[in-house]
C-alpha atoms as a PDB file:
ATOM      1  CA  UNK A   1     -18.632  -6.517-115.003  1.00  0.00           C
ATOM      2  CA  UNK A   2     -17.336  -8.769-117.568  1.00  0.00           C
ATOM      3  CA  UNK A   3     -13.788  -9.094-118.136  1.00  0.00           C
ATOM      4  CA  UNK A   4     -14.408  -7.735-121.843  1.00  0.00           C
ATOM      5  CA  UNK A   5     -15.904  -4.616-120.288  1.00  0.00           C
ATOM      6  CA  UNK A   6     -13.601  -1.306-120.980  1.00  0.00           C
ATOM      7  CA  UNK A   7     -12.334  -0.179-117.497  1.00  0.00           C
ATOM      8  CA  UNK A   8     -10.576   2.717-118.186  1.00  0.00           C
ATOM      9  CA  UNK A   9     -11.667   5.794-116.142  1.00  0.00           C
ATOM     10  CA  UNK A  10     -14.148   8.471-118.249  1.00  0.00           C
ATOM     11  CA  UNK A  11     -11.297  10.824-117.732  1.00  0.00           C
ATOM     12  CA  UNK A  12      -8.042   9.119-118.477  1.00  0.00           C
ATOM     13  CA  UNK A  13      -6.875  10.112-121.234  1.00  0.00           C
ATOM     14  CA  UNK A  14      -5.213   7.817-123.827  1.00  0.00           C
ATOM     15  CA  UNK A  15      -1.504   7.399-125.357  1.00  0.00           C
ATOM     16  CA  UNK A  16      -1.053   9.848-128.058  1.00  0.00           C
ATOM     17  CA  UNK A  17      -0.099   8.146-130.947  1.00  0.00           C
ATOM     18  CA  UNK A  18       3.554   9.470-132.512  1.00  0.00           C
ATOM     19  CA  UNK A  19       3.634  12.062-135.101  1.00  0.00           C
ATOM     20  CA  UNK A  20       4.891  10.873-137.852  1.00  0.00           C
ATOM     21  CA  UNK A  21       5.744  14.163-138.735  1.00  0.00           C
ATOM     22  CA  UNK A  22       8.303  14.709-135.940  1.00  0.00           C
ATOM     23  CA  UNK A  23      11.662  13.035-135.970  1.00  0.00           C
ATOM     24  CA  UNK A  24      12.040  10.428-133.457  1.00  0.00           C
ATOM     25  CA  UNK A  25      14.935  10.510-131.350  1.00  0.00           C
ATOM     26  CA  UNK A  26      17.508   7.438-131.987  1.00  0.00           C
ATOM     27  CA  UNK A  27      19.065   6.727-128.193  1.00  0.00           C
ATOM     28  CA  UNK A  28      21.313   3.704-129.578  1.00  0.00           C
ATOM     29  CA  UNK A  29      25.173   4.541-129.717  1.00  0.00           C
ATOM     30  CA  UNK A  30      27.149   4.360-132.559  1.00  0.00           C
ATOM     31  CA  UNK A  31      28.935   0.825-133.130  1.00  0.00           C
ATOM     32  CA  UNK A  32      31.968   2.587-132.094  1.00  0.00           C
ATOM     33  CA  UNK A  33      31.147   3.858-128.848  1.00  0.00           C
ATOM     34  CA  UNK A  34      29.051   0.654-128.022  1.00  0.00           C
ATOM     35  CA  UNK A  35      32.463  -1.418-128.470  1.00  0.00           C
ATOM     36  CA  UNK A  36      34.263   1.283-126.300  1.00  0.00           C
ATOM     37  CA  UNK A  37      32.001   0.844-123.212  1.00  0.00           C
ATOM     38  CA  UNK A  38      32.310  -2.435-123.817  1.00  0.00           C
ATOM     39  CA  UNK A  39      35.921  -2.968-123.307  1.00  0.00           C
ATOM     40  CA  UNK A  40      35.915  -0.449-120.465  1.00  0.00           C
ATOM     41  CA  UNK A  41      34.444  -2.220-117.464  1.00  0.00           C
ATOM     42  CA  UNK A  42      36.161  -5.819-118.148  1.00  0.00           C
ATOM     43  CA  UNK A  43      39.609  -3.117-117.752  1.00  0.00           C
ATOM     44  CA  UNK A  44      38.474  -2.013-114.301  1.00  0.00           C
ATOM     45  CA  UNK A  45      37.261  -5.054-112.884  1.00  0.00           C
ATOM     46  CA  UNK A  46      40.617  -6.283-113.407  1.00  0.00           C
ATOM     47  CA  UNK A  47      42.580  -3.447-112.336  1.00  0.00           C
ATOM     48  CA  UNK A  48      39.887  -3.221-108.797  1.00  0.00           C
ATOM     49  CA  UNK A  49      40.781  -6.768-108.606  1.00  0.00           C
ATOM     50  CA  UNK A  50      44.422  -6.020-108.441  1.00  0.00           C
ATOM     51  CA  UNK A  51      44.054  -3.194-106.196  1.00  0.00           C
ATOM     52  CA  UNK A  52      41.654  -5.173-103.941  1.00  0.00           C
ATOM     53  CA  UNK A  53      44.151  -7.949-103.752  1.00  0.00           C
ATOM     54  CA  UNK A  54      47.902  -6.097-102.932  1.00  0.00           C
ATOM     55  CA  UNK A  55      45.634  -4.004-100.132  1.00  0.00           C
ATOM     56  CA  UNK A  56      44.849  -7.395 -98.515  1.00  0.00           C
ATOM     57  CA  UNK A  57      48.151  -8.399 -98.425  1.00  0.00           C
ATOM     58  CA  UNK A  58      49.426  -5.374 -97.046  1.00  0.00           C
ATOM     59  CA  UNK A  59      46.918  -5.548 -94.171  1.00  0.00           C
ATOM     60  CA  UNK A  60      47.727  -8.859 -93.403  1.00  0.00           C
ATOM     61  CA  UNK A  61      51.967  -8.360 -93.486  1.00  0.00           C
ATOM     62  CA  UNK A  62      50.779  -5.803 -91.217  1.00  0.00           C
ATOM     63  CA  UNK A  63      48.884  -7.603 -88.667  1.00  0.00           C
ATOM     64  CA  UNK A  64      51.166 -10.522 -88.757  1.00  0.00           C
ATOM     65  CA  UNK A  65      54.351  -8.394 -88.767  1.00  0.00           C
ATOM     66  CA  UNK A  66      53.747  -5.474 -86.596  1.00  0.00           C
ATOM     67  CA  UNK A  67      57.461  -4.783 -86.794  1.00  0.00           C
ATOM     68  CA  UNK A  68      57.253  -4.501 -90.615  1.00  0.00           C
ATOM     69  CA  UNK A  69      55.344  -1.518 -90.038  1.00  0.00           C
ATOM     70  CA  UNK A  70      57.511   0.834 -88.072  1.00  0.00           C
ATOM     71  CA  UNK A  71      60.987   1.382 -87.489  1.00  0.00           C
ATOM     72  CA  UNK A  72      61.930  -0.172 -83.912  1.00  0.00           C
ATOM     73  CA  UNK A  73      62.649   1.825 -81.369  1.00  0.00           C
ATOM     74  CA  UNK A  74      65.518   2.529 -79.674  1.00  0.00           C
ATOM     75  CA  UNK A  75      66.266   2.973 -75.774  1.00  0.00           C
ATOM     76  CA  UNK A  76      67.874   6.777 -77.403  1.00  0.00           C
ATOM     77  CA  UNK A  77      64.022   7.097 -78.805  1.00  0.00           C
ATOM     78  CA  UNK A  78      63.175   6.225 -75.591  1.00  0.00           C
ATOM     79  CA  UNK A  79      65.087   8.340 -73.371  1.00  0.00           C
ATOM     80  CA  UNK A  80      64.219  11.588 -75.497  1.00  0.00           C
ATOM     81  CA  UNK A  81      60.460  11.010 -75.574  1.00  0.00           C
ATOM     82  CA  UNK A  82      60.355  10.637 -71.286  1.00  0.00           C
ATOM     83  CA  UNK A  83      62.957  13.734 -71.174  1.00  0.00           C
ATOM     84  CA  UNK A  84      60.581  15.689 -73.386  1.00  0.00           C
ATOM     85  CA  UNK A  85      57.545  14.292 -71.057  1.00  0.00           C
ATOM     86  CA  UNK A  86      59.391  15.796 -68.476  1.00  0.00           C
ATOM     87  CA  UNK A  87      60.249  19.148 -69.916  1.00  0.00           C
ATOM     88  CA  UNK A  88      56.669  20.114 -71.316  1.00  0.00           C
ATOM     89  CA  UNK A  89      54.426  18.074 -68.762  1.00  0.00           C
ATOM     90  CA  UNK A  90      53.401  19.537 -65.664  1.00  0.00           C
ATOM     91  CA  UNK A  91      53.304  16.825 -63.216  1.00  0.00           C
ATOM     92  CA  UNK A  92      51.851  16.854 -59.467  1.00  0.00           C
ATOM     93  CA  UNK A  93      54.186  16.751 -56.816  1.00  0.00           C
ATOM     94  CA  UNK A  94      54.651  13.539 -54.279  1.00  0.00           C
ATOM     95  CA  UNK A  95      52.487  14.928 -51.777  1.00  0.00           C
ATOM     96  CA  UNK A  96      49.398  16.523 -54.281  1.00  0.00           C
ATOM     97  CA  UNK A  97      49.677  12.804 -55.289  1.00  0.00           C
ATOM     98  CA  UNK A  98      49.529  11.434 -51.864  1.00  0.00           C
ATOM     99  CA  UNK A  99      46.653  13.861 -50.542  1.00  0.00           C
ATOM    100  CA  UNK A 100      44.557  13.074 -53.521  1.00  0.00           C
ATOM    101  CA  UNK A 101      45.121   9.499 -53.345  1.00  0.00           C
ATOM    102  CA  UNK A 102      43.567   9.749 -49.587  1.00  0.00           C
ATOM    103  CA  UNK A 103      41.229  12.701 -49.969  1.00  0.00           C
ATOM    104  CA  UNK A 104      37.763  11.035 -50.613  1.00  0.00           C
ATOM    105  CA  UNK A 105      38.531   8.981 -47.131  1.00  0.00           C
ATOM    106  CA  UNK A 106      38.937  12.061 -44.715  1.00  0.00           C
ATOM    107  CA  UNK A 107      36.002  13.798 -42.989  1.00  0.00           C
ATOM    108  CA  UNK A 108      35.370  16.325 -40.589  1.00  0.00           C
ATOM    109  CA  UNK A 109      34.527  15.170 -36.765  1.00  0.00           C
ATOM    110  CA  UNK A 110      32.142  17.744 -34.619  1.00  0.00           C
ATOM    111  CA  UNK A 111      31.448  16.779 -30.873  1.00  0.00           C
ATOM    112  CA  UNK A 112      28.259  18.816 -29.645  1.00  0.00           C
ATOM    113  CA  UNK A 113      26.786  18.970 -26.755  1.00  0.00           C
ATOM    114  CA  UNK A 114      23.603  20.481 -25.028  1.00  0.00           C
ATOM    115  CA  UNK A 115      23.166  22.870 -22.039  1.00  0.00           C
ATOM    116  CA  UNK A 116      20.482  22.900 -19.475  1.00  0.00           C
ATOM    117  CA  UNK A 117      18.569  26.061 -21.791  1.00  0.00           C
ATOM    118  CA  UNK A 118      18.460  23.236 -24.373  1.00  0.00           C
ATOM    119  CA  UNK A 119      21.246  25.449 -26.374  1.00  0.00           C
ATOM    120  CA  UNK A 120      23.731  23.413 -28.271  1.00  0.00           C
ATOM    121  CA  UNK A 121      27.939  24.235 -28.793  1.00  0.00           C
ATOM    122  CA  UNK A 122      30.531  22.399 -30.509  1.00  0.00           C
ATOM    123  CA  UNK A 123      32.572  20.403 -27.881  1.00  0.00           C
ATOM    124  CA  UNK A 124      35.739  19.043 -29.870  1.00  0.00           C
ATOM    125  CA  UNK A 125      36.462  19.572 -33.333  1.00  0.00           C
ATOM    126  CA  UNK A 126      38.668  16.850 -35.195  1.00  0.00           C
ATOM    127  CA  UNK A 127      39.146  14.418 -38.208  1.00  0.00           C
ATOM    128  CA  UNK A 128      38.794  11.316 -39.441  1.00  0.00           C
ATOM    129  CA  UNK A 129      39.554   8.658 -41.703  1.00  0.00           C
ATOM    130  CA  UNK A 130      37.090   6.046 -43.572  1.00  0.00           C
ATOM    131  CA  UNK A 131      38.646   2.549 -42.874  1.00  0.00           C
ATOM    132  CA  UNK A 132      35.754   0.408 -44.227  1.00  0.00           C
ATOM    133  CA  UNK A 133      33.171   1.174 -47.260  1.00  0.00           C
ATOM    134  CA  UNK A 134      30.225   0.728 -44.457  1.00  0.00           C
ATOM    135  CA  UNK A 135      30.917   3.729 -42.914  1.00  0.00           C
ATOM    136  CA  UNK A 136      33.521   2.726 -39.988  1.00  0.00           C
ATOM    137  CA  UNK A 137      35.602   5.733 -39.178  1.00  0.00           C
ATOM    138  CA  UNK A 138      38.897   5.646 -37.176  1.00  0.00           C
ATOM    139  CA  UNK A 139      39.404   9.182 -34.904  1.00  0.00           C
ATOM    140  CA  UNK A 140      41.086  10.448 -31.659  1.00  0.00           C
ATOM    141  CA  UNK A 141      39.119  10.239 -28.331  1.00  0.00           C
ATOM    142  CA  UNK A 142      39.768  12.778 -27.266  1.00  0.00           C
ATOM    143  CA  UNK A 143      37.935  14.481 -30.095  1.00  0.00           C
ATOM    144  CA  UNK A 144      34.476  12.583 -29.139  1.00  0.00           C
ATOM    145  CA  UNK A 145      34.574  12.285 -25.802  1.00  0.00           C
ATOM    146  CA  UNK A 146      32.130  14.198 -23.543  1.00  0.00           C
ATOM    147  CA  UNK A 147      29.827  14.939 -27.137  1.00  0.00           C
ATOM    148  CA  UNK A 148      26.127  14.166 -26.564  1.00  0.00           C
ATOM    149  CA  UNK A 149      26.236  14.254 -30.711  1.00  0.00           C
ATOM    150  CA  UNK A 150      28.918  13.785 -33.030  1.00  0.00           C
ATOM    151  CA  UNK A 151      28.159  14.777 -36.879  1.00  0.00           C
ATOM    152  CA  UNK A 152      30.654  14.042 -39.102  1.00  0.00           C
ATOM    153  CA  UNK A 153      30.956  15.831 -42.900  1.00  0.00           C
ATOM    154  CA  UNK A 154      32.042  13.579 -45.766  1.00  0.00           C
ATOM    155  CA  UNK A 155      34.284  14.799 -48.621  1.00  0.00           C
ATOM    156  CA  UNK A 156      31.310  15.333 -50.942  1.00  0.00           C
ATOM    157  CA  UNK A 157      29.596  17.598 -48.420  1.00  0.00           C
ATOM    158  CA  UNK A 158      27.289  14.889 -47.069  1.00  0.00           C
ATOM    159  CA  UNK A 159      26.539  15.160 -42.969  1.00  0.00           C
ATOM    160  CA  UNK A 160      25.870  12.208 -41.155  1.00  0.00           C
ATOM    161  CA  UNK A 161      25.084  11.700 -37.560  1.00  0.00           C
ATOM    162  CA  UNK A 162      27.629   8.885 -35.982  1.00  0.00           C
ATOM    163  CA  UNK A 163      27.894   6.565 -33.202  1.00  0.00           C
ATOM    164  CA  UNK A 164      30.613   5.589 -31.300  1.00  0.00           C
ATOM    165  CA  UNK A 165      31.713   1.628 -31.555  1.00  0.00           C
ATOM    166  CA  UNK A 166      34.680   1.361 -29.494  1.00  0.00           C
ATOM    167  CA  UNK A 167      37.412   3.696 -28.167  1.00  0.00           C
ATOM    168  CA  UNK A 168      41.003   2.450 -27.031  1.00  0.00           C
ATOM    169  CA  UNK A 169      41.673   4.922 -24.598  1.00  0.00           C
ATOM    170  CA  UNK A 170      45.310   4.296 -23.706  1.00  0.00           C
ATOM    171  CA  UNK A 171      46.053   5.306 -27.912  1.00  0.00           C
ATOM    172  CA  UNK A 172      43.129   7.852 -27.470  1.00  0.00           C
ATOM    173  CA  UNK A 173      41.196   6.039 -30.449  1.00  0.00           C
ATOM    174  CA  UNK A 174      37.653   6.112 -31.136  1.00  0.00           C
ATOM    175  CA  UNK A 175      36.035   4.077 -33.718  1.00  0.00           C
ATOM    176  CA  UNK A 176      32.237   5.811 -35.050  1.00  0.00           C
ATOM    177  CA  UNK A 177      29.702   4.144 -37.071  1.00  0.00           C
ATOM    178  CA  UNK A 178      28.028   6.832 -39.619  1.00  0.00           C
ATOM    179  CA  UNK A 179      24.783   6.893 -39.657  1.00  0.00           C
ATOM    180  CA  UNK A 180      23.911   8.458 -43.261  1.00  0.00           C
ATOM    181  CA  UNK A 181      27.018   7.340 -46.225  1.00  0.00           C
ATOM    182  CA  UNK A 182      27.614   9.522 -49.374  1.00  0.00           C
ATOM    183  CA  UNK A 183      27.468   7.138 -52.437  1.00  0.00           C
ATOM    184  CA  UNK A 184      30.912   5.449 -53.554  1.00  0.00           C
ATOM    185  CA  UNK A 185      32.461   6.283 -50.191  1.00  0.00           C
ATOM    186  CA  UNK A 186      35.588   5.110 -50.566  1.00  0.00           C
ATOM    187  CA  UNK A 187      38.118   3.787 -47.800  1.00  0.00           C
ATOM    188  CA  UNK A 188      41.339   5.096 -47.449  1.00  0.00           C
ATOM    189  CA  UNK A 189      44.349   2.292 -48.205  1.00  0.00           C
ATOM    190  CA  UNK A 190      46.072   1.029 -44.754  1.00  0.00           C
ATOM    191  CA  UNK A 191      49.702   0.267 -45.010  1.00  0.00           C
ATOM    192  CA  UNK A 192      52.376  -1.280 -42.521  1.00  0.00           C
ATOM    193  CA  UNK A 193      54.593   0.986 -40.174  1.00  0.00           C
ATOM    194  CA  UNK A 194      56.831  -2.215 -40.331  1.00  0.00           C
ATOM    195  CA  UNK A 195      59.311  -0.589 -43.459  1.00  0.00           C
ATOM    196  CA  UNK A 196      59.261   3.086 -42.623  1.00  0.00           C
ATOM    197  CA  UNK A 197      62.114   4.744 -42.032  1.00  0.00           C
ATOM    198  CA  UNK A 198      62.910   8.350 -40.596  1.00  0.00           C
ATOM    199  CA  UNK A 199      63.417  10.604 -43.605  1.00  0.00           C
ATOM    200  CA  UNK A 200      60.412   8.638 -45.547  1.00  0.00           C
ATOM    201  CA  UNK A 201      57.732  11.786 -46.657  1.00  0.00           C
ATOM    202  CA  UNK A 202      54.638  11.856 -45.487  1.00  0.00           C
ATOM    203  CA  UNK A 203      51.143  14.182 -45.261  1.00  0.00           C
ATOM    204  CA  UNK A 204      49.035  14.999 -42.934  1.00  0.00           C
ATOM    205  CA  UNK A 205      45.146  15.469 -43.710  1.00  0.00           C
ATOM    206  CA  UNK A 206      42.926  17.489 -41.717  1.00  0.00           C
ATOM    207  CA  UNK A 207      40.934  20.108 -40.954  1.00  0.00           C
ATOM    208  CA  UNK A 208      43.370  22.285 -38.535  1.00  0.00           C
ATOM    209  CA  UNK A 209      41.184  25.280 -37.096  1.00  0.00           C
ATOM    210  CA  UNK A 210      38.195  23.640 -38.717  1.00  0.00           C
ATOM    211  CA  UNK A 211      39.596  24.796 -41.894  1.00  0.00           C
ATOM    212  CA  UNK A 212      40.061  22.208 -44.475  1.00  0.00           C
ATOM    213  CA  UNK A 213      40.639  20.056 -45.775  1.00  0.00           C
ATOM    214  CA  UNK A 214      44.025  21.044 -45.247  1.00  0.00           C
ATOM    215  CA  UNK A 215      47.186  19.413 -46.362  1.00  0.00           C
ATOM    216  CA  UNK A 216      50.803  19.384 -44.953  1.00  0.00           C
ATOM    217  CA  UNK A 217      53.873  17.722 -45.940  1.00  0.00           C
ATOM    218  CA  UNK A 218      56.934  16.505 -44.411  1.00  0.00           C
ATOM    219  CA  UNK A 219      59.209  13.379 -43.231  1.00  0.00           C
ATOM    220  CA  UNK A 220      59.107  11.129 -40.187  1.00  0.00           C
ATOM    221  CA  UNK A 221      61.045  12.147 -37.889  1.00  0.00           C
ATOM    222  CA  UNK A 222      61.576   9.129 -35.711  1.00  0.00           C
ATOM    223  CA  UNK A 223      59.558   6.082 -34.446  1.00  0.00           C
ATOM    224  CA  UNK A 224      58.767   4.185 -30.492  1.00  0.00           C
ATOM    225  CA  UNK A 225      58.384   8.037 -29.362  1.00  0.00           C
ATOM    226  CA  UNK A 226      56.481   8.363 -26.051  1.00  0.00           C
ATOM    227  CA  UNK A 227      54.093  11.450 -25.684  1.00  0.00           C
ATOM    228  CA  UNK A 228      52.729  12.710 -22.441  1.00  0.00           C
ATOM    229  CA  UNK A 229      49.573  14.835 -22.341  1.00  0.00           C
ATOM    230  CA  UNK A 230      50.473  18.305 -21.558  1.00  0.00           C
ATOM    231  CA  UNK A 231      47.938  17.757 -18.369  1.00  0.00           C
ATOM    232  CA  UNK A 232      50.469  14.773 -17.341  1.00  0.00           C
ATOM    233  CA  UNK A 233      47.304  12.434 -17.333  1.00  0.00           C
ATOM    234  CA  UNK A 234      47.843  10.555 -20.380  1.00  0.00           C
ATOM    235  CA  UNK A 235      51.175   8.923 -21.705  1.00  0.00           C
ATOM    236  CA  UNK A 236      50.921   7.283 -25.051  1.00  0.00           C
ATOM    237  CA  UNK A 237      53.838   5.028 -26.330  1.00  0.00           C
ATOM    238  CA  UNK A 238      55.133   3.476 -29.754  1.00  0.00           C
ATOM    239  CA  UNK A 239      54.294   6.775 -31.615  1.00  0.00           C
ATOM    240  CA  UNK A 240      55.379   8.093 -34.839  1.00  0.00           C
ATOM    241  CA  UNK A 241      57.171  11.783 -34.975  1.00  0.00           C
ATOM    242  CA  UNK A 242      56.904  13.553 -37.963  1.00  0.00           C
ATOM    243  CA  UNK A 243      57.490  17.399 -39.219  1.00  0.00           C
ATOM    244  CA  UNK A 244      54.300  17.799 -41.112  1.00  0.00           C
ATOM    245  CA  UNK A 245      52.867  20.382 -39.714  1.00  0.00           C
ATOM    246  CA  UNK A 246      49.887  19.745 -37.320  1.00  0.00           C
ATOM    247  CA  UNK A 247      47.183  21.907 -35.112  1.00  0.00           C
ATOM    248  CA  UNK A 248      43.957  21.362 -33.076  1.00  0.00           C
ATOM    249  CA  UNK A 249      41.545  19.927 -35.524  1.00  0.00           C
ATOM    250  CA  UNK A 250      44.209  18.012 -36.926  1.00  0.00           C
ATOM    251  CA  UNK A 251      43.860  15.070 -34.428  1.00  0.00           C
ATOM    252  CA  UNK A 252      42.414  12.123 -35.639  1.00  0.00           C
ATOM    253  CA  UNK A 253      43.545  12.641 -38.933  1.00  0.00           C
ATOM    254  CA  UNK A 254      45.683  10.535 -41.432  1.00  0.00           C
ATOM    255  CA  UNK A 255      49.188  10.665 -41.551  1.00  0.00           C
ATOM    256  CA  UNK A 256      50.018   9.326 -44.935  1.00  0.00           C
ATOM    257  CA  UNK A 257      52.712   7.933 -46.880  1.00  0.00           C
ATOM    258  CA  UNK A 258      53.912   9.209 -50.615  1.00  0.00           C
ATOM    259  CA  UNK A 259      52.343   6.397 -52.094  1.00  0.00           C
ATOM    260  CA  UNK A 260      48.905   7.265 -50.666  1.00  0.00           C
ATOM    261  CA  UNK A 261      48.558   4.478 -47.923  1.00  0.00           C
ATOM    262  CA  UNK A 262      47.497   5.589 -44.219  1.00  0.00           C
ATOM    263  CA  UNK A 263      49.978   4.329 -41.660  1.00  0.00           C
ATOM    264  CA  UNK A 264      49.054   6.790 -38.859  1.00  0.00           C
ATOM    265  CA  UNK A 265      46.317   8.627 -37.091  1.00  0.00           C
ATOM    266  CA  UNK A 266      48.165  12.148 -35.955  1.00  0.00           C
ATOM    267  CA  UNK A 267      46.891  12.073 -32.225  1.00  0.00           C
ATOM    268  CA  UNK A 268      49.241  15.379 -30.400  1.00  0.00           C
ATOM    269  CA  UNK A 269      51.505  17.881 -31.193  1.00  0.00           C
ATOM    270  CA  UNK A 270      54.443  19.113 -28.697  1.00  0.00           C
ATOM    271  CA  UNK A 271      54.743  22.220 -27.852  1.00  0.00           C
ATOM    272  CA  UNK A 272      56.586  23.607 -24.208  1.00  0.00           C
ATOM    273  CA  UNK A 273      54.917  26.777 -24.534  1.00  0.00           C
ATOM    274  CA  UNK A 274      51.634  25.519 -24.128  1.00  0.00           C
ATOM    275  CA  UNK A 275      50.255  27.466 -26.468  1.00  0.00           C
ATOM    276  CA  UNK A 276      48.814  24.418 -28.630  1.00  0.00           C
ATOM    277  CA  UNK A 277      50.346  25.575 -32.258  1.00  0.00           C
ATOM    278  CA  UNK A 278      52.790  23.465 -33.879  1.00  0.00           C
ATOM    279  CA  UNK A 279      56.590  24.130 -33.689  1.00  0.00           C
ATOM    280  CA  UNK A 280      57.786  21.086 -35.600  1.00  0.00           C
ATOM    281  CA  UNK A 281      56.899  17.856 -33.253  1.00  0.00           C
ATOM    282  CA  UNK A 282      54.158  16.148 -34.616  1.00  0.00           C
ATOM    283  CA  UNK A 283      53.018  12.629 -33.117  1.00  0.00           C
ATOM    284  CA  UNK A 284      50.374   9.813 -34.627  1.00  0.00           C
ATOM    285  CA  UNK A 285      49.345   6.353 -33.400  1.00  0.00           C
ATOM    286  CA  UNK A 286      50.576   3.986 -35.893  1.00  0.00           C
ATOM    287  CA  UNK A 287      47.856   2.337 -37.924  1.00  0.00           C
ATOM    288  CA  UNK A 288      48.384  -1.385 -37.263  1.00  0.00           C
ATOM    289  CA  UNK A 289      46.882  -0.128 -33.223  1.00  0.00           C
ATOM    290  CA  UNK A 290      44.314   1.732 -34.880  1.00  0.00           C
ATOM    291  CA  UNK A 291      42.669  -1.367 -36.704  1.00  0.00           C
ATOM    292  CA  UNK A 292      43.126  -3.414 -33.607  1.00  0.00           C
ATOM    293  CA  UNK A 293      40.768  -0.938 -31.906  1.00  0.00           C
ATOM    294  CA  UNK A 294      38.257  -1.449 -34.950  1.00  0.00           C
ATOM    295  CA  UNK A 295      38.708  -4.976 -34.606  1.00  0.00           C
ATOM    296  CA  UNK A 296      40.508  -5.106 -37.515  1.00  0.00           C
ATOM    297  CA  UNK A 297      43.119  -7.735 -37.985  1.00  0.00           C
ATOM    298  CA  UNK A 298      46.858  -6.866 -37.745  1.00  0.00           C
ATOM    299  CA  UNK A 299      49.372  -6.501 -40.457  1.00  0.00           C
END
């Protein structure tokens, strides 16, 4: 096709010429209104320029200044917004504080063992604390011992077989390995017996009964106490006495102070009835003996 050629399509159609007898629309402004718009934006680009200009400085006196900004306060100001904290906050308590702080690190010990119909019962029922992130658990002994399995329950419901590493039988301390670890287990925080004083609060966290976990507050009570086993077998010195109360399933348990840190493992409870429930005399092998038995370094 030559580039003369006509190329538009059969059935376009063309321009239609104007009629020149319609009126054709003028769209050009009077002289008047043209000068108008004409003046207008030159006005606003100055007055946006203005505006533009005081915001920046204002934003800058502001960052610069900080105090510019806001009246300084005062320690009155102060004083009324922590009394009106108090008044309309509802705060937890030392020892909700205390047992949440050390929650997440206790777990439930079960002892089994088998019979010779190949039947299996619970043997001891206790608790524990998680010392290291790897699944090293500090317990009583006595709670173990004699168990041809010992399972232990982690605070997220996770059950996990456990081996025994090492016992310390003159604090009745065991030391178990888990076997299976929830994820994020977290160990409890240890703290020295070396500043505690009778009077101090603590809590005890267990599972008493096998019901838990269970929490109990209360103060020490004294320290160096000497506990023999109500069987006369067993004496245990350098003990801490505390009121929180304390029953079977309680033993191997933490013993914890108000600001969350373990300094005990609640090992016996005296009672001269015999009747195993607690009366007020609670007893717990300070933790600085309990690492030593999970080789551990001392405080």
């Amino acid at each position: 096709m030559s580039p003369d050629a006509d190329t538009t399509p059969n059935n376009a159609c063309p321009a239609a010429a104007p009629d020149p007898a319609l009126p054709v629309a003028d769209d050009t402004p009077p002289a008047s209104t043209r000068r108008w718009r004409a003046r207008l934006p030159r006005w606003q680009e100055q007055h946006w320029r203005w505006l533009a200009l005081a915001t920046l400085l204002v934003l800058m006196v502001q960052a610069l200044w900080p105090g510019t900004a806001q009246r300084k306060l005062t320690q009155q100001d102060i004083d009324a917004a922590v009394l009106k904290t108090l008044e309309t906050a509802k705060l937890p308590s030392p020892a909700a504080r205390a047992a949440a702080a050390v929650a997440p690190s206790v777990v439930r010990v079960a002892g089994f063992v088998t019979d010779k119909d190949g039947q299996e019962s619970e043997h001891g029922l206790g608790s524990g604390v998680v010392i290291v992130d790897s699944g090293v658990i500090l317990t009583n002994l006595h709670v173990v011992a004699g168990a041809q399995r010992i399972e232990l329950t982690f605070h997220d419901g996770t059950r996990s077989p456990a081996l025994m590493r090492s016992a310390q039988s003159h604090n009745d301390l065991a030391v178990l390995q888990a076997q299976k670890l929830p994820d994020d287990l977290k160990p409890a925080t240890l703290r020295s017996t070396a500043e505690l004083q009778p009077g101090d609060g603590v809590v005890a966290v267990g599972f008493p009964f096998g019901i838990g976990p269970s929490v109990s507050s209360g103060v020490i009570s004294g320290l160096q106490r000497s506990f023999r086993s109500p069987e006369g077998k067993q004496q245990i010195g350098n003990l801490i006495q505390f009121d929180a109360a304390a029953n079977p399933g309680n033993s191997g348990g933490p013993l914890v102070t108000m600001d969350g840190a373990v300094v005990g493992i609640v090992t016996a409870i005296l009672n001269p009835s015999q009747q195993r429930v607690f009366i007020g005399i609670g007893f717990a092998v300070p933790i600085e003996n309990a690492a030593m038995a999970a080789g551990m370094p001392p405080f």
